[in-house]
Protein backbone atom coordinates (compact mmCIF):
# COMPACT_ATOMS: atom_id res chain seq x y z
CA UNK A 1 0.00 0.00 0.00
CA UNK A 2 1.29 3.17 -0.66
CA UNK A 3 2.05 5.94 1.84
CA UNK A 4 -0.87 8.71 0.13
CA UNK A 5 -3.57 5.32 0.42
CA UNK A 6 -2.86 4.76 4.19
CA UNK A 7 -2.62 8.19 5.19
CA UNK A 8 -6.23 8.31 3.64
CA UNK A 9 -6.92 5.57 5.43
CA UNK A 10 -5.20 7.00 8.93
CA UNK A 11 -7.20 9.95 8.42
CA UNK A 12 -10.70 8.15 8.11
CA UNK A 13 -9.81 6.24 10.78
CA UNK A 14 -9.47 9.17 13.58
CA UNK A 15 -12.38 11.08 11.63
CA UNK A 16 -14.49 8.35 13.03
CA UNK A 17 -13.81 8.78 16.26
CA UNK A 18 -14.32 11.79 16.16
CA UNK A 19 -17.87 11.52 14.36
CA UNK A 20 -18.64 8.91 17.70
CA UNK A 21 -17.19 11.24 20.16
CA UNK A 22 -15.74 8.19 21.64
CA UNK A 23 -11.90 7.00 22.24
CA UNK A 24 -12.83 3.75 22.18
CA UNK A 25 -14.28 1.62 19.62
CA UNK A 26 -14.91 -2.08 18.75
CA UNK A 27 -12.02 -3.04 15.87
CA UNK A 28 -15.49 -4.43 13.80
CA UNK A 29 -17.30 -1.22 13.90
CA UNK A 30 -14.42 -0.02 11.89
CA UNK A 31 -14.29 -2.49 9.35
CA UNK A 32 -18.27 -1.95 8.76
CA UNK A 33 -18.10 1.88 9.19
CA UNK A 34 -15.19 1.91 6.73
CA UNK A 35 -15.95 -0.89 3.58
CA UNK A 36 -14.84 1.79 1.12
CA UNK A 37 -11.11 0.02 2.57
CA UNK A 38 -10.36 -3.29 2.36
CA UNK A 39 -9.92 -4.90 5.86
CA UNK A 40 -6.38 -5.45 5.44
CA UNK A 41 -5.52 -2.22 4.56
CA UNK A 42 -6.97 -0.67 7.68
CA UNK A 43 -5.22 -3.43 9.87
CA UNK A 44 -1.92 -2.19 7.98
CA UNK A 45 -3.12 1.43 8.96
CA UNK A 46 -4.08 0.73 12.38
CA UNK A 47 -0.30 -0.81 12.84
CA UNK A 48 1.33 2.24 11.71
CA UNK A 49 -1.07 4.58 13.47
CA UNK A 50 -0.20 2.35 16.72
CA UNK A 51 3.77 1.20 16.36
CA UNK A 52 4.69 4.34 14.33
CA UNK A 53 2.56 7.62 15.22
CA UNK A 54 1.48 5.97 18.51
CA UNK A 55 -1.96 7.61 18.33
CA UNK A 56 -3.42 4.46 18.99
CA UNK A 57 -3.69 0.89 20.61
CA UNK A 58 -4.94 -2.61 19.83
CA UNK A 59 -5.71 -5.18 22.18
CA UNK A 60 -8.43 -8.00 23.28
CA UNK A 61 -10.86 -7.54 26.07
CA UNK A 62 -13.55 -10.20 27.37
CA UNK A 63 -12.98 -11.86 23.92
CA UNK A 64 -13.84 -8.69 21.82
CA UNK A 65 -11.38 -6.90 19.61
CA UNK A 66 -10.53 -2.88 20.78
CA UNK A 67 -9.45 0.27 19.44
CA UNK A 68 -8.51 2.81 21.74
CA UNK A 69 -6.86 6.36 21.21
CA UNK A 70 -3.96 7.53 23.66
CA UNK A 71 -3.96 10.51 24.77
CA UNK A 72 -1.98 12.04 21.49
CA UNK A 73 -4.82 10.28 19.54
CA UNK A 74 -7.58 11.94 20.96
CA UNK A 75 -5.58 15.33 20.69
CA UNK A 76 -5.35 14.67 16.72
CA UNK A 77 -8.77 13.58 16.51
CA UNK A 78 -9.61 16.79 18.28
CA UNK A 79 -11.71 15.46 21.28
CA UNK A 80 -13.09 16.31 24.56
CA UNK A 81 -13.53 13.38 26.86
CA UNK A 82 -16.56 13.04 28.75
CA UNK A 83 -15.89 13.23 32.62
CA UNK A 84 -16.25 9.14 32.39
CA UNK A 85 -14.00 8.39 29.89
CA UNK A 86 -10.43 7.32 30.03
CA UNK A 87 -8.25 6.76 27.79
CA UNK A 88 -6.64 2.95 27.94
CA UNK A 89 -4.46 2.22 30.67
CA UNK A 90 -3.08 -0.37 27.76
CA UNK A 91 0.23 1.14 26.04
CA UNK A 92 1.03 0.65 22.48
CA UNK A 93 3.21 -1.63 21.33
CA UNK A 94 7.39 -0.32 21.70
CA UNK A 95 8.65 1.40 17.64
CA UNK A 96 10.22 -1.11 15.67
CA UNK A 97 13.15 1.02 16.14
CA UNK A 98 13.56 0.07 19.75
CA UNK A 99 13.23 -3.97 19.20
CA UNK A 100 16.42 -5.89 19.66
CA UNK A 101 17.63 -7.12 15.70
């Protein structure tokens, strides 16, 4: 995928999060909010929005798949929280850069 198609995609992705006024979001409300994108082209956006820009993070909860913004995220997505929401307590996965080779 090339780097103008994902940061399309990046951008659609923290547009809707804005539009739900919510940093956290169920991975398959994405996919069906989103089917202009094929699914694996989001997941490759959601890794560099996570690992790379770290605006993001991934992980599993009760058996259900989450997206959550950090607190950059919901800066870029341009967000108030509500008094009882948090952000995740869950950090994103370390850069590439910082992995042993």
């Amino acid at each position: 995928m090339n780097k103008v198609k994902r940061e399309a995609i990046e951008s659609s992705v923290i547009e809707f999060f804005s539009e739900r006024n919510s940093a956290k979001l169920l991975t398959k409300d994405l996919f069906h909010a989103l089917p202009q994108y094929a699914n694996s082209d989001l997941v490759r956006a959601f890794e560099d929005l996570e690992k790379t820009k770290r605006l993001l993070v991934r992980y599993t909860q009760d058996g259900d798949d989450w997206i959550s913004l950090t607190n950059t995220g919901v800066e870029r997505a341009g967000m108030q929280l509500g008094r009882n929401e948090l952000v995740t307590a869950v950090h994103p996965h370390p850069p590439r850069s910082s992995m042993p080779s």
